[in-house]
Structure formats: structure tokens, C-alpha cells
C-alpha atoms as a PDB file:
ATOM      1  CA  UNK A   1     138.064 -21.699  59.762  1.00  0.00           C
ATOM      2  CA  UNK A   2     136.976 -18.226  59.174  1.00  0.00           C
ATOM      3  CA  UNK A   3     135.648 -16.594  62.269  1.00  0.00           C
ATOM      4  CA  UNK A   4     132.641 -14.588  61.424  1.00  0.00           C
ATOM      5  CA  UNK A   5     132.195 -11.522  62.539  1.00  0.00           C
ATOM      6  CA  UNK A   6     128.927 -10.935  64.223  1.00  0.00           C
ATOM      7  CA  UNK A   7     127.158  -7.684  62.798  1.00  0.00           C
ATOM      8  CA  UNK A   8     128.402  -7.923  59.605  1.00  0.00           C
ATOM      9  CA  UNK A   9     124.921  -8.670  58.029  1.00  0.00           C
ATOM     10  CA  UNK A  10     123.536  -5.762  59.880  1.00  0.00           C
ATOM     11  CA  UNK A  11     125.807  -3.261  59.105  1.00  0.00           C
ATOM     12  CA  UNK A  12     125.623  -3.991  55.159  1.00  0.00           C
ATOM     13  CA  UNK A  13     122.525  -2.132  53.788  1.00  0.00           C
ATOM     14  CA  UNK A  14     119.996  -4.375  52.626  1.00  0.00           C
ATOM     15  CA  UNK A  15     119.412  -4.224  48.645  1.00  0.00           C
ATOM     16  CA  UNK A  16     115.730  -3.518  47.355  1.00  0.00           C
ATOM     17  CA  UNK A  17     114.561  -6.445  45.712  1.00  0.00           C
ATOM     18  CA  UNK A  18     113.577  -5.642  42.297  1.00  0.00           C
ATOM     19  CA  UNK A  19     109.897  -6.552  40.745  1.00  0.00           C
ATOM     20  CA  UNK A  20     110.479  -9.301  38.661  1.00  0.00           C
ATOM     21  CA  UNK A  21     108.391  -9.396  35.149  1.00  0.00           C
ATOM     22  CA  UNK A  22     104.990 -11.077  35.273  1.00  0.00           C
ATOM     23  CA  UNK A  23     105.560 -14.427  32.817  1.00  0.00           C
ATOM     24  CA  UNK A  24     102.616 -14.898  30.426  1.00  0.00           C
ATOM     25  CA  UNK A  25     100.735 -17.481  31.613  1.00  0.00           C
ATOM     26  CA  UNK A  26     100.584 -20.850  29.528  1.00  0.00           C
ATOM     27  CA  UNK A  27      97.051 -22.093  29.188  1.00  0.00           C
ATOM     28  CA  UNK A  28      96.739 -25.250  30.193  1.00  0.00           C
ATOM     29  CA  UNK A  29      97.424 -28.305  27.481  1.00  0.00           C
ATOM     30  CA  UNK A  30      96.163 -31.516  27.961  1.00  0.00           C
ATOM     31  CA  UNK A  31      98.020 -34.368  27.324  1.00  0.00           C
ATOM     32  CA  UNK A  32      97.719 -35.663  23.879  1.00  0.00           C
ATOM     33  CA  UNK A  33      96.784 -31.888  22.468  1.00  0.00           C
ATOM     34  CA  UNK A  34      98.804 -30.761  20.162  1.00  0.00           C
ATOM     35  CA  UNK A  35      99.906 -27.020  20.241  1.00  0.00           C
ATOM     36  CA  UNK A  36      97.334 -26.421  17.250  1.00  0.00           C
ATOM     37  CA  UNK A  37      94.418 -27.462  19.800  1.00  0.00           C
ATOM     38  CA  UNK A  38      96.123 -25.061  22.289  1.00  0.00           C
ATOM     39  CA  UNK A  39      96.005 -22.109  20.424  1.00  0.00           C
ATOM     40  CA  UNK A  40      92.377 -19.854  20.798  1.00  0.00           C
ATOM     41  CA  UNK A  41      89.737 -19.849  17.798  1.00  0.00           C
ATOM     42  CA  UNK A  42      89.657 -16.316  15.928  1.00  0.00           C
ATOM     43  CA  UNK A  43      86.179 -14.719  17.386  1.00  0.00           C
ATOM     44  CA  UNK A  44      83.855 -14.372  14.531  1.00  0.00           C
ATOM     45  CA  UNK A  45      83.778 -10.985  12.825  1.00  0.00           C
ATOM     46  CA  UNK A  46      80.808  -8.846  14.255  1.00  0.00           C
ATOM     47  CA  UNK A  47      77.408  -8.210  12.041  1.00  0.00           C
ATOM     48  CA  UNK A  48      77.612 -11.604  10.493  1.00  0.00           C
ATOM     49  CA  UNK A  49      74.301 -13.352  11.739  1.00  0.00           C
ATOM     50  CA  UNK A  50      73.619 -16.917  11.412  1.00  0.00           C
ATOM     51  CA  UNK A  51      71.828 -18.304   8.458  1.00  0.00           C
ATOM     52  CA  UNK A  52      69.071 -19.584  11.061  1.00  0.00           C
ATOM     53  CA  UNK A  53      68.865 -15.919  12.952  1.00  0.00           C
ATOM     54  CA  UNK A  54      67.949 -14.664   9.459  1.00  0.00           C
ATOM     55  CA  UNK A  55      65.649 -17.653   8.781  1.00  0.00           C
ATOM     56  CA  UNK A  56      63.651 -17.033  11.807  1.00  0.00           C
ATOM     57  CA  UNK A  57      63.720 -13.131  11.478  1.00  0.00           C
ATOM     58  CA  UNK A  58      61.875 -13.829   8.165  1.00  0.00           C
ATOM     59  CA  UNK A  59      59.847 -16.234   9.608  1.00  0.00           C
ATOM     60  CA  UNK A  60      58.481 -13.513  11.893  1.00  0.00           C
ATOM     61  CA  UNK A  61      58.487 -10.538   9.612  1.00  0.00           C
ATOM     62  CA  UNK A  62      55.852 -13.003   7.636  1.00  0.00           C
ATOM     63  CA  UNK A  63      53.691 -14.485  10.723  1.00  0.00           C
ATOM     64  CA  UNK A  64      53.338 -10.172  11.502  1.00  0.00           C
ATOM     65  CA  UNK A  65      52.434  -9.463   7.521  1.00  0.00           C
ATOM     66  CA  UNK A  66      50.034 -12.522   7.768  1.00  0.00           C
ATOM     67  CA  UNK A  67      48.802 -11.397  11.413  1.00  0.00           C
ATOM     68  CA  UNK A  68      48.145  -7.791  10.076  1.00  0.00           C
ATOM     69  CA  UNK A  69      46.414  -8.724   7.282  1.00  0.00           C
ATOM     70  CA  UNK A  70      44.089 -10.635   9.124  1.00  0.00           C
ATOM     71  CA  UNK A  71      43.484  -7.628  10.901  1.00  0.00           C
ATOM     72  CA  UNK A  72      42.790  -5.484   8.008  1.00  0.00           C
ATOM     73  CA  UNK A  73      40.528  -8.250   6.571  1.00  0.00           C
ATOM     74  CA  UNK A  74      38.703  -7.817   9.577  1.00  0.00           C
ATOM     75  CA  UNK A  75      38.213  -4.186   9.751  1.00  0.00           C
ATOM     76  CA  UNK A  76      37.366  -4.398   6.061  1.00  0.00           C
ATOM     77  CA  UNK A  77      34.829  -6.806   6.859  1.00  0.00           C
ATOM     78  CA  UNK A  78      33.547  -4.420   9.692  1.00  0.00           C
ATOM     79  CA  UNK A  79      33.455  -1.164   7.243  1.00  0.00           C
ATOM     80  CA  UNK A  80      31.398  -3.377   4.606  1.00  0.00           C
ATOM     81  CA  UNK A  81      28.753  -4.773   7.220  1.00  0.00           C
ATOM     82  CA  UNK A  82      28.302  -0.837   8.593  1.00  0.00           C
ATOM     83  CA  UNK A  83      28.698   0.242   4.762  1.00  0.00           C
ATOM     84  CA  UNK A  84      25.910  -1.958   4.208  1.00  0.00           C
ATOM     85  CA  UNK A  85      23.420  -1.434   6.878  1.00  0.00           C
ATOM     86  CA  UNK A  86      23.852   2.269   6.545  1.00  0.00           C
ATOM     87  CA  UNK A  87      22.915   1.974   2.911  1.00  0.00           C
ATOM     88  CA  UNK A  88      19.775  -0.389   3.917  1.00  0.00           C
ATOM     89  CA  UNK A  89      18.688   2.178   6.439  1.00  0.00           C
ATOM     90  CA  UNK A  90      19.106   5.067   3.357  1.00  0.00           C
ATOM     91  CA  UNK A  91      16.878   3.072   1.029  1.00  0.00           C
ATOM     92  CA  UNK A  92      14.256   2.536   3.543  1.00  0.00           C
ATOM     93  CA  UNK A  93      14.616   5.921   4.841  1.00  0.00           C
ATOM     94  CA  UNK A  94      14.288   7.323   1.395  1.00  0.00           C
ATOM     95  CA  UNK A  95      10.953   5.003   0.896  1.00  0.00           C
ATOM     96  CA  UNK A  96       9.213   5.856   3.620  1.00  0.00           C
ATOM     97  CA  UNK A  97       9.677   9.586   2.385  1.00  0.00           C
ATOM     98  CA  UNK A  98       8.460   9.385  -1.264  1.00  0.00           C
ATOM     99  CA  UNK A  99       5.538   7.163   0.572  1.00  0.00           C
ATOM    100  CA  UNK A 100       5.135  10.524   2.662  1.00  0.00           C
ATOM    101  CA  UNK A 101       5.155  12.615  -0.116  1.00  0.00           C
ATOM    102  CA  UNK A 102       3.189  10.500  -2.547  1.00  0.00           C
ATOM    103  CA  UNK A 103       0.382  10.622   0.749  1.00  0.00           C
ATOM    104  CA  UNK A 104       1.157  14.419   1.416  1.00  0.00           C
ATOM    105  CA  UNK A 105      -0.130  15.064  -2.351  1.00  0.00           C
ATOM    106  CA  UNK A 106      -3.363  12.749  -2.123  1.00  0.00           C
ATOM    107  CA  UNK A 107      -4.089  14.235   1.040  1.00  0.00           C
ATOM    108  CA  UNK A 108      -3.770  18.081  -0.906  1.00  0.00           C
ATOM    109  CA  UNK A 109      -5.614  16.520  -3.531  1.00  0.00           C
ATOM    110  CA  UNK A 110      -8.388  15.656  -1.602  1.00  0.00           C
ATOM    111  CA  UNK A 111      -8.745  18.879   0.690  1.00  0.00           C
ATOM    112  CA  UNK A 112      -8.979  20.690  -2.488  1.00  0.00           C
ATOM    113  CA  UNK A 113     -11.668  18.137  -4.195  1.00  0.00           C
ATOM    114  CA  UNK A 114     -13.910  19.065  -1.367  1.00  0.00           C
ATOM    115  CA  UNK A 115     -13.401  22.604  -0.868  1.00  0.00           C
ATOM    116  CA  UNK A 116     -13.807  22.893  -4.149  1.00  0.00           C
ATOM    117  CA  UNK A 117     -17.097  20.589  -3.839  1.00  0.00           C
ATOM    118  CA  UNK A 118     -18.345  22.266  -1.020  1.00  0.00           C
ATOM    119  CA  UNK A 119     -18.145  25.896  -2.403  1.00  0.00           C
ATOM    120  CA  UNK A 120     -20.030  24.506  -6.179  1.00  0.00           C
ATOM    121  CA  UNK A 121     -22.464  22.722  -3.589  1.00  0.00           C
ATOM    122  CA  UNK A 122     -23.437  26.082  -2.256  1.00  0.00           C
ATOM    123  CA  UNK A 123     -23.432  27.524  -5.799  1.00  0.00           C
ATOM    124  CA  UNK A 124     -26.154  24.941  -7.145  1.00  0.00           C
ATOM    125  CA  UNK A 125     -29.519  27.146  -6.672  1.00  0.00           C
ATOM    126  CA  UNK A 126     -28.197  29.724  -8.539  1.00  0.00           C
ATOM    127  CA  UNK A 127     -27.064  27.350 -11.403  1.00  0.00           C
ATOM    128  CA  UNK A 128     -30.404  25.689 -11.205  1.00  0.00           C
ATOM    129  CA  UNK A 129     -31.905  29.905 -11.023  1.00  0.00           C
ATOM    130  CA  UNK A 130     -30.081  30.232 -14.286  1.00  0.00           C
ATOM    131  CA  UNK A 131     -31.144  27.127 -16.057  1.00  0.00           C
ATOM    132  CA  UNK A 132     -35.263  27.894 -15.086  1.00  0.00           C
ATOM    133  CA  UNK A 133     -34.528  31.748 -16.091  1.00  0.00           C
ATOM    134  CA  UNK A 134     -33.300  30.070 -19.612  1.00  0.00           C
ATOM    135  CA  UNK A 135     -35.799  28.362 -20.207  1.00  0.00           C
ATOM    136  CA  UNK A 136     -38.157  30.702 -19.801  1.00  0.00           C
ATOM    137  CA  UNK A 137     -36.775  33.403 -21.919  1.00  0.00           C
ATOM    138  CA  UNK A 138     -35.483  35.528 -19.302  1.00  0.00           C
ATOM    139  CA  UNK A 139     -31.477  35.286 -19.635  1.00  0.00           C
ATOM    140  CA  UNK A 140     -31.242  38.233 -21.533  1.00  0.00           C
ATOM    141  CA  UNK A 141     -29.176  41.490 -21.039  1.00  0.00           C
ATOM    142  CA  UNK A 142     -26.198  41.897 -18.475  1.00  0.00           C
ATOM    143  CA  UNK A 143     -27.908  39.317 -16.518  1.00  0.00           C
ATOM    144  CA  UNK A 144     -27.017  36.426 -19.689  1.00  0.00           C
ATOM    145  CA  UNK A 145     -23.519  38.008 -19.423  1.00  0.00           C
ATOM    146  CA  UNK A 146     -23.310  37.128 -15.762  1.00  0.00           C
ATOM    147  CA  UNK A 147     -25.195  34.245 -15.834  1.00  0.00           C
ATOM    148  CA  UNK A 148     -23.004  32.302 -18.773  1.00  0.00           C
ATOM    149  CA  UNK A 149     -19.359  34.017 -16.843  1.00  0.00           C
ATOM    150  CA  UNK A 150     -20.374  31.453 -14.120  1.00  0.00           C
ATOM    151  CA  UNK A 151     -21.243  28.522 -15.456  1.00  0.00           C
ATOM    152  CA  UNK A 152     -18.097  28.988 -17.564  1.00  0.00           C
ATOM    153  CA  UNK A 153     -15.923  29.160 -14.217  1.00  0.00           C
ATOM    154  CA  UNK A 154     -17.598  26.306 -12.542  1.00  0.00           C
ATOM    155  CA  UNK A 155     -16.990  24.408 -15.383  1.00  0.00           C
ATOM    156  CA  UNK A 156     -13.260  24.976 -14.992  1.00  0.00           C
ATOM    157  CA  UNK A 157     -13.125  24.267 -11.750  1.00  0.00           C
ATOM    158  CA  UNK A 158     -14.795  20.740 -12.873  1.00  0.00           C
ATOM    159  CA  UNK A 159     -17.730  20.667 -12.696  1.00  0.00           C
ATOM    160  CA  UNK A 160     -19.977  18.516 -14.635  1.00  0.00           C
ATOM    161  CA  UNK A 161     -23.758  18.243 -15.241  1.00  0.00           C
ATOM    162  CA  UNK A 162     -26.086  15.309 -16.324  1.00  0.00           C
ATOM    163  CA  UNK A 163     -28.920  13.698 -16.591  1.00  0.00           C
ATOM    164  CA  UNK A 164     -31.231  13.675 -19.621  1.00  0.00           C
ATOM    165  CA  UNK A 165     -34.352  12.211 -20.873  1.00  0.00           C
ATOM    166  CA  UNK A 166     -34.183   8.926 -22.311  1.00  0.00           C
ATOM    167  CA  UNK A 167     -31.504   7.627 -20.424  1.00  0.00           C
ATOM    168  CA  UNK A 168     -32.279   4.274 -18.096  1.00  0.00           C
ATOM    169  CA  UNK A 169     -33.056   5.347 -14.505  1.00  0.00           C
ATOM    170  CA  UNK A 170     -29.786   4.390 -12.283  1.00  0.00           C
ATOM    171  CA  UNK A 171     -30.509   4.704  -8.548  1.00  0.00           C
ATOM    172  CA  UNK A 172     -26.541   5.081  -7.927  1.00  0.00           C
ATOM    173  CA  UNK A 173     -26.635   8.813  -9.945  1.00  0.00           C
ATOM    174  CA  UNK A 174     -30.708   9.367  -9.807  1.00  0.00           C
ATOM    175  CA  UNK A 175     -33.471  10.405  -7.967  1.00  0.00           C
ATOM    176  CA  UNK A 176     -36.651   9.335  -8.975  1.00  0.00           C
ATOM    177  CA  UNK A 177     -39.731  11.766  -7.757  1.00  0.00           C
ATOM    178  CA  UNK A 178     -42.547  10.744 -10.106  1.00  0.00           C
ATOM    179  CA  UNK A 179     -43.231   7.125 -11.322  1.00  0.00           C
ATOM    180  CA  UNK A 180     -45.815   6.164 -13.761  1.00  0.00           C
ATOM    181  CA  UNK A 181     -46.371   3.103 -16.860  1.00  0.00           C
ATOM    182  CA  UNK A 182     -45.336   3.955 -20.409  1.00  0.00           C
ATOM    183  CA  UNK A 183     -46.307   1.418 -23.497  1.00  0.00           C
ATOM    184  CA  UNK A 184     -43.639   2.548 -25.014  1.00  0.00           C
ATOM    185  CA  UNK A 185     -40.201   1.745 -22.828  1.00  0.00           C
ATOM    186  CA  UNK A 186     -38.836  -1.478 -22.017  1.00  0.00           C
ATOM    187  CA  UNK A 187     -37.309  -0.637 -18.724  1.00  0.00           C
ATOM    188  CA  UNK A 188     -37.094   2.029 -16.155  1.00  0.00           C
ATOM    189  CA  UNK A 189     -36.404   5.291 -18.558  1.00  0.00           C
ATOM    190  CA  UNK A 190     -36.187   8.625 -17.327  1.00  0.00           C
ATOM    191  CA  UNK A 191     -38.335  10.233 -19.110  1.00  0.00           C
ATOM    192  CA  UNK A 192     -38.803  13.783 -17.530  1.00  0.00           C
ATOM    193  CA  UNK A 193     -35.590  15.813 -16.015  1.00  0.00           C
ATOM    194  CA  UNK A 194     -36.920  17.723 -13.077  1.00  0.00           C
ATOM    195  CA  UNK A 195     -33.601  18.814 -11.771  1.00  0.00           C
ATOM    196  CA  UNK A 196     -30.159  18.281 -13.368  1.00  0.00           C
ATOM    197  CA  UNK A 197     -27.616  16.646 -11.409  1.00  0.00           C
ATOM    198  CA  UNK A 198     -23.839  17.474 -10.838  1.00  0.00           C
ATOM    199  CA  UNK A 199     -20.484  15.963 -10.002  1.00  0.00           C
ATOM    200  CA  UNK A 200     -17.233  16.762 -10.227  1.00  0.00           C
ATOM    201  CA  UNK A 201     -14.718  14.225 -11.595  1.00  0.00           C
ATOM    202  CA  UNK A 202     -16.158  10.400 -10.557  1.00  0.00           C
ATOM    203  CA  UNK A 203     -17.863  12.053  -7.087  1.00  0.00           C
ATOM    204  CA  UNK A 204     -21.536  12.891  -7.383  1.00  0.00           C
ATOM    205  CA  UNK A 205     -22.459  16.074  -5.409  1.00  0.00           C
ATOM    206  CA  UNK A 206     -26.183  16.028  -6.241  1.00  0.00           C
ATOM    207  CA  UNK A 207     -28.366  13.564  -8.098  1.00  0.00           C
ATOM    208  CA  UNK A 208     -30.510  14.145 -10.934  1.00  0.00           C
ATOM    209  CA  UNK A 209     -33.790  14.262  -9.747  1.00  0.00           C
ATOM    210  CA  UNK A 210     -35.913  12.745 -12.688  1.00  0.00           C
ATOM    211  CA  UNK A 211     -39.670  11.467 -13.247  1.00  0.00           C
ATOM    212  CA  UNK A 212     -39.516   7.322 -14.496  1.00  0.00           C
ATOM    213  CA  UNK A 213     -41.417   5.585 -16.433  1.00  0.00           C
ATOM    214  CA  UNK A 214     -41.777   1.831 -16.160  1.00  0.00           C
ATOM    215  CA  UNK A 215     -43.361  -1.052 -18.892  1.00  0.00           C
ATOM    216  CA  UNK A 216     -47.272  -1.663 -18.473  1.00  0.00           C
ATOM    217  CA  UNK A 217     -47.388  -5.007 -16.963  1.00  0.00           C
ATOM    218  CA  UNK A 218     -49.938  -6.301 -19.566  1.00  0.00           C
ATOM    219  CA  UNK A 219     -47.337  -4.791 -22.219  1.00  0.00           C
ATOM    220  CA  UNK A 220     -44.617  -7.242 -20.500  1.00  0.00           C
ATOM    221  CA  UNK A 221     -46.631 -10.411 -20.707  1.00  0.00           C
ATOM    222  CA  UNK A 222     -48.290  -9.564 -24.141  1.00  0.00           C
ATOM    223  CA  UNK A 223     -44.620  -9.126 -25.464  1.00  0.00           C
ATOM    224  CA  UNK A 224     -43.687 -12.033 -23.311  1.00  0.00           C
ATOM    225  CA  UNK A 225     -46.064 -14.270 -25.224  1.00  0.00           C
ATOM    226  CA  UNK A 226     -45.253 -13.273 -28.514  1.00  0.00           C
ATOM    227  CA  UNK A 227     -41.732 -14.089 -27.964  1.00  0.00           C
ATOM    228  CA  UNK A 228     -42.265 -17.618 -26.668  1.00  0.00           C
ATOM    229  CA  UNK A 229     -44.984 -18.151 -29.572  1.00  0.00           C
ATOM    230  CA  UNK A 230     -42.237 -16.689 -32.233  1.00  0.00           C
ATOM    231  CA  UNK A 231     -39.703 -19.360 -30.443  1.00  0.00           C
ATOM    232  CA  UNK A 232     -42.128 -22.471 -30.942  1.00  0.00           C
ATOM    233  CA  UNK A 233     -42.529 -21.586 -34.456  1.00  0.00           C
ATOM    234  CA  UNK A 234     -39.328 -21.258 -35.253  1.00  0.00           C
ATOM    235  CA  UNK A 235     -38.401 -24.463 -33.347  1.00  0.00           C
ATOM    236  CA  UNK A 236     -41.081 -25.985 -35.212  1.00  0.00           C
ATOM    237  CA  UNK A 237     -39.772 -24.403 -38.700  1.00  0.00           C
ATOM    238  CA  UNK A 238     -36.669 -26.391 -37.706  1.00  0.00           C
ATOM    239  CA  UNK A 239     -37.872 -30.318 -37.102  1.00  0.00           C
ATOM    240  CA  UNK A 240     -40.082 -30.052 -40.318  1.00  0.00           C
ATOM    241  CA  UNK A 241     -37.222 -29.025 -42.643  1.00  0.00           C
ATOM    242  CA  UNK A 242     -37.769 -25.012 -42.940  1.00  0.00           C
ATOM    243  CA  UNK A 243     -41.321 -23.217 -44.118  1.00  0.00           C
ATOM    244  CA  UNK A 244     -42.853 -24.545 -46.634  1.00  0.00           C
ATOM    245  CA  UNK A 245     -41.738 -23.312 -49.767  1.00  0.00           C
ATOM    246  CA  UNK A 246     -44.500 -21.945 -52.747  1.00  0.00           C
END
């Protein structure tokens, strides 16, 4: 036998141990896998979606159309209503001014019918001065000149006169100051014109004051009579066949 010498380890150096190279690791195959099974599915390429990704993004896409077009709808529903009542508030709006106006202008209308009536009203003496002056003769001169320059403008401005003899009395336009019995009328005549009356358009600003005349009462039953006795006879005329003939 070989006697060792002791040391001898120690004294040799010691060799570095050198980093062995890491073995790819094997996955792991189950038993009854073939090496087909074992080897790992190709990723799939990036950017392709599913079919049902795109399905549903559609699906979506459409439920936000449909969701804002209910919300258009709306608002469009909202402008009309406003579009309407503004328009109903313009019509009655634009009434109530032509009602204003149409008021305005009867009002004017009627301020001016009586200033104008008030100012003739004052002006009536003189016209009645210049219808006593004609018929006594005395319109002559400058004074006829004067005289026929204003009844000319009052008669522009509308004024009208009436009332003459022979007309039937009406207590809506006349004013009766005398009264007496005429044979010769069948009803209330006016039969004198003491002062002429005026109006302007359909409003009377004076009567005409005017004497009457009314039917004799004996008149009214004499004529009476006659008419009944003419209405017998001619009743009469008819049950006997007509008047006797020559």
C-alpha cells in the first residue's frame, strides 16, 4: 500500500470550478402527450379582433345613434312647443294691437265729432241771424258775401239742416211749439217751420222747432164712417153677385 502523504491536498492549489451552462428547461409532458401537444400555440397576430368584439362594438355604436336621436327628437320636440307658443303669443299680441288701434281711431273720431259739434253749436244764432236777415231782404252787399262764406264752411265741416213744412211731426228730430186742428191732414203734419234744425252726420245737435197740426176729431169719425159704410157696400156688392147692371 501506498502511504499517503499528509498535506498533499493542501499544498496543491485548488482549481476554480467553472459555471456550467444553464440547460433549457423541458416543459413538463404528461404522459400520453405527444410532443405535438408539448409544443406552445403561435400567439395570435396583434389588431385582429374577434368577430364578437366587432359585433358588440356595432351593437353599441347603434344603441348611441339610437340614444342620440332620441335626444334630438326631444329637443326638436322642445323647439316646436316654444316655436309654437311664441307664435300664439305674436298673434294675440298683434290682435290686441290692431284692436288698440282700430279703438285709438274711433276714439279720434269721436273727439273730433264733438269738437266739431260743439263749435257749429255755438255758431247756430248766427246761422239762424242769417236765415231771418234772408228772408227779409236784408242779405245784401258784403254782408251776403260773408253770410253765404259761412254757411258754405259749416257745410263742409258737415253740417246738415232740416225740417220743412209738410213733413209728419217726429218727436225723435222735432219740437213742437204750437198745436192746433187742420181739416185738411191726416196725421200730425208740421205745418209751420219756426226754427230749422241741424245735425251733423246721424247726431242731432238741435231740433227743428215746428208748429203741428193735427185731424179735427169730427173729421176722423166722419171719414171713419164713410169708410165702414163704403166696406158694407162693397161686402154687400159681393153676396148679391156685383151691382146691378143697366
Amino acid at each position: 500500500m501506498t502511504e499517503e502523504t499528509p498535506g498533499f491536498d493542501e499544498q496543491q492549489p485548488q482549481q476554480p470550478q467553472q459555471p456550467q451552462p444553464a440547460q433549457p428547461q423541458q416543459p413538463d409532458v404528461p404522459s400520453g402527450a405527444t410532443s405535438d401537444d408539448a409544443e406552445p400555440k403561435a400567439a395570435p397576430q396583434e389588431g385582429a379582433a374577434p368577430a364578437g368584439d366587432a359585433a358588440a362594438a356595432q351593437q353599441q355604436a347603434a344603441a348611441q345613434a339610437a340614444q342620440q336621436t332620441a335626444g334630438l327628437t326631444a329637443q326638436l320636440d322642445q323647439v316646436r312647443t316654444a316655436l309654437g307658443e311664441r307664435t300664439a303669443d305674436l298673434q294675440r299680441l298683434q290682435a290686441e294691437y290692431q284692436n288698440y288701434r282700430r279703438r285709438v281711431e274711433r276714439d279720434r273720431i269721436t273727439v273730433k265729432e264733438i269738437a266739431v259739434a260743439n263749435l257749429l253749436t255755438e255758431l247756430l244764432p248766427v246761422l239762424d241771424d242769417i236765415g231771418r236777415a234772408r228772408e227779409h231782404g236784408e242779405l245784401v252787399g258784403g254782408f251776403k258775401s260773408v253770410a253765404e262764406s259761412l254757411e258754405t264752411v259749416a257745410a263742409k265741416m258737415g253740417l246738415q239742416q232740416f225740417g220743412k213744412e209738410g213733413e209728419p211731426f217726429d218727436p225723435t228730430i222735432h219740437e213742437a211749439l204750437m198745436h192746433s186742428y187742420a181739416p185738411d191732414v191726416t196725421e200730425t203734419t208740421c205745418v209751420a217751420i219756426l226754427q230749422p234744425g241741424y245735425r251733423i252726420g246721424e247726431r242731432t245737435i238741435r231740433p227743428a222747432r215746428v208748429a203741428v197740426a193735427e185731424p179735427q176729431p169730427g173729421a176722423q169719425t166722419v171719414k171713419a164712417d164713410e169708410a165702414e159704410g163704403a166696406a158694407t157696400t162693397n161686402a154687400d156688392d159681393k153676396e148679391n153677385g156685383g151691382p146691378d147692371e143697366g
